[in-house]
C-alpha atoms as a PDB file:
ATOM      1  CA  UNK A   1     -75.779 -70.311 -55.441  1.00  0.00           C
ATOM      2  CA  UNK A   2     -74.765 -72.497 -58.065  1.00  0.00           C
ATOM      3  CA  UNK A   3     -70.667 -73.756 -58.067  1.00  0.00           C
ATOM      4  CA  UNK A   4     -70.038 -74.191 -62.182  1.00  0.00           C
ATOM      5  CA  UNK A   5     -67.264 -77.200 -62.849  1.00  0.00           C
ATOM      6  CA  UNK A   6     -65.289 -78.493 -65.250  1.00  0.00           C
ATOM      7  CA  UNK A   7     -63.456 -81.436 -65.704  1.00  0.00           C
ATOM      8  CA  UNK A   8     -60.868 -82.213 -68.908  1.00  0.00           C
ATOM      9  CA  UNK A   9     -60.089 -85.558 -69.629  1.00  0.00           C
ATOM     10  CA  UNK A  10     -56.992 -86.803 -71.872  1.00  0.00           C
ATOM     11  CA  UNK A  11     -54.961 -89.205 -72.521  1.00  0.00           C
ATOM     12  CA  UNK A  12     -51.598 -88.733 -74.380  1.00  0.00           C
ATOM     13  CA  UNK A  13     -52.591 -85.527 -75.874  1.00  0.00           C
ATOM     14  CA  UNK A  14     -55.992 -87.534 -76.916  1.00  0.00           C
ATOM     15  CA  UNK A  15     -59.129 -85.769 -75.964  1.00  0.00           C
ATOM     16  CA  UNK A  16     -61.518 -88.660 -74.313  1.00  0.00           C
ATOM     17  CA  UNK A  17     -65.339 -89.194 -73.875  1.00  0.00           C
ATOM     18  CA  UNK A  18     -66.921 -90.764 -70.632  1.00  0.00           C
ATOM     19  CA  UNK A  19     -69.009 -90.011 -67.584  1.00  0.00           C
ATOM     20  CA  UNK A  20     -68.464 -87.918 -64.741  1.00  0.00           C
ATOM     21  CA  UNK A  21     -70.384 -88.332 -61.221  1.00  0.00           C
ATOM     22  CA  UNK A  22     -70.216 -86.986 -57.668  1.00  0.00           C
ATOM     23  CA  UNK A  23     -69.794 -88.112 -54.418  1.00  0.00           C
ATOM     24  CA  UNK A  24     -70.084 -86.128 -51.254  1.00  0.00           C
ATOM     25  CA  UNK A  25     -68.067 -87.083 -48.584  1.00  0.00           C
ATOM     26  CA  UNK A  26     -67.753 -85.384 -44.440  1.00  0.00           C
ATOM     27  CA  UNK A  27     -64.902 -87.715 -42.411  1.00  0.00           C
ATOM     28  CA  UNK A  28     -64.039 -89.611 -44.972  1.00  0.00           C
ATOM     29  CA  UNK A  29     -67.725 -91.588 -45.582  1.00  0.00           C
ATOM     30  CA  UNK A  30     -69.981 -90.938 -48.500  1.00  0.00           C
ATOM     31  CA  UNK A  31     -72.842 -89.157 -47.466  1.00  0.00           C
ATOM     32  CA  UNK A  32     -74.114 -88.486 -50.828  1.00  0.00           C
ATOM     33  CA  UNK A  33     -74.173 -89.461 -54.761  1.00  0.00           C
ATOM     34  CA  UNK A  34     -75.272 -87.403 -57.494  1.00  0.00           C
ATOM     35  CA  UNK A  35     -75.380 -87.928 -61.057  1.00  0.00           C
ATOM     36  CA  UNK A  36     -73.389 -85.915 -63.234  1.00  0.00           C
ATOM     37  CA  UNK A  37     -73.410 -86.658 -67.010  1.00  0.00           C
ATOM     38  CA  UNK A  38     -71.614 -88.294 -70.092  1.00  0.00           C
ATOM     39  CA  UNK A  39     -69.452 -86.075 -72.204  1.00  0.00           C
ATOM     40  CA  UNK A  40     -67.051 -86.051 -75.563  1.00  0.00           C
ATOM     41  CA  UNK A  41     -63.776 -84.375 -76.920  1.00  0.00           C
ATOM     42  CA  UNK A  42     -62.722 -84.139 -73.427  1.00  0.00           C
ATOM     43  CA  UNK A  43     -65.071 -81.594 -72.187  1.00  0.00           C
ATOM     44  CA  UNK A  44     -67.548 -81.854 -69.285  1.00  0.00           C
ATOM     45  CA  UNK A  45     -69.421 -79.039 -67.808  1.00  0.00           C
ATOM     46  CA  UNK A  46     -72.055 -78.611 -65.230  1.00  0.00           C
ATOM     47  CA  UNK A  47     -72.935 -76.781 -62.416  1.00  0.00           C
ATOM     48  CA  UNK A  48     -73.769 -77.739 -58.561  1.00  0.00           C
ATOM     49  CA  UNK A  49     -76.180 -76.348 -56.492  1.00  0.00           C
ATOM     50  CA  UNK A  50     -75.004 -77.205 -52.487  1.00  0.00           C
ATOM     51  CA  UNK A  51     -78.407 -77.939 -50.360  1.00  0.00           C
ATOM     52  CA  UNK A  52     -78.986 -75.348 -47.461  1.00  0.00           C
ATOM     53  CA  UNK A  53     -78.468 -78.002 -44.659  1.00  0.00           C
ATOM     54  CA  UNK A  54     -74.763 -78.548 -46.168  1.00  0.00           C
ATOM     55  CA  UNK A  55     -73.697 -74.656 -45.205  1.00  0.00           C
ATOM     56  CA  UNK A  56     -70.651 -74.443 -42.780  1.00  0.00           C
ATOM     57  CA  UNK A  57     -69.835 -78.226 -42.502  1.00  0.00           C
ATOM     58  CA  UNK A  58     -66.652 -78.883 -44.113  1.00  0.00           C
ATOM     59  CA  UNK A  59     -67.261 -81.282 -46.799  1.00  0.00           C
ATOM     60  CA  UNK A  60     -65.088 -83.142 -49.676  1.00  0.00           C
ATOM     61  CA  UNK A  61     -66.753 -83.251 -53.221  1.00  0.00           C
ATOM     62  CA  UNK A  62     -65.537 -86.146 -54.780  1.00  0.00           C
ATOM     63  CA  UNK A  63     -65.570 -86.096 -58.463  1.00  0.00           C
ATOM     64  CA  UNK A  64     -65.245 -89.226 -60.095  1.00  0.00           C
ATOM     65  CA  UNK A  65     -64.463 -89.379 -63.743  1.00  0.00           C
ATOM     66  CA  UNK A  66     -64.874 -92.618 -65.706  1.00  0.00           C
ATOM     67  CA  UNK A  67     -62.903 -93.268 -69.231  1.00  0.00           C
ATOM     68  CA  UNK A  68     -62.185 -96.126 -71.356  1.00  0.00           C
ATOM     69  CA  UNK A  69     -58.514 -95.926 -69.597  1.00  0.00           C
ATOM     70  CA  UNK A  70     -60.387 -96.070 -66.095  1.00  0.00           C
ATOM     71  CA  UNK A  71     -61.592 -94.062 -63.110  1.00  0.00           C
ATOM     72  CA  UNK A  72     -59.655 -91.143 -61.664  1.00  0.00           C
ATOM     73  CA  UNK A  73     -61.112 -89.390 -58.115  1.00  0.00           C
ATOM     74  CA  UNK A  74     -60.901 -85.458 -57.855  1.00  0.00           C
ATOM     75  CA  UNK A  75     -61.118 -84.584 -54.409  1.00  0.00           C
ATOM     76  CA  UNK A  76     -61.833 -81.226 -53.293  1.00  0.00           C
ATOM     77  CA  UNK A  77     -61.843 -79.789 -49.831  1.00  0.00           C
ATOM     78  CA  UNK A  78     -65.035 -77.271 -49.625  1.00  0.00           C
ATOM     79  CA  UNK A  79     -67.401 -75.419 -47.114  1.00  0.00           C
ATOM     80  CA  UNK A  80     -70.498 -73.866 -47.886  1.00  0.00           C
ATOM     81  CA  UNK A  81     -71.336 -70.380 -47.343  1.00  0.00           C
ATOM     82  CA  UNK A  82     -74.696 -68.516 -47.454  1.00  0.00           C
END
């Protein structure tokens, strides 16, 4: 089952281009990195798709957005379900 995202990014009304990746975290470490992709006019969309061995354990997904203003971390609280 696939988990579709998507991230805005601006800047004083300003719609901004950059990258976006992911980081998987369980009690506070990174367990995991994935690539996510470069987007423009302040749009970024993608979907996930969780690996079976993640279902039940309470994870954060970390999304980390890069801009030419910085990096700003997303964190969200999930848990897999079949």
């Amino acid at each position: 089952q696939y988990w579709h995202v998507t991230e805005t990014a601006t800047h004083n009304g300003t719609k901004l281009s950059g990258s976006v990746r992911y980081q998987f975290l369980f009690g506070g470490q990174v367990v995991s990195r994935q690539p996510g992709g470069s987007f423009k006019d302040g749009v970024f969309h993608d979907k996930l798709l969780f690996p079976t061995r993640s279902v039940g354990i309470p994870l954060t997904l970390q999304v980390v957005v890069k801009t030419r203003y910085g990096t700003d971390y997303i964190n969200w609280s999930v848990k897999v379900r079949a």
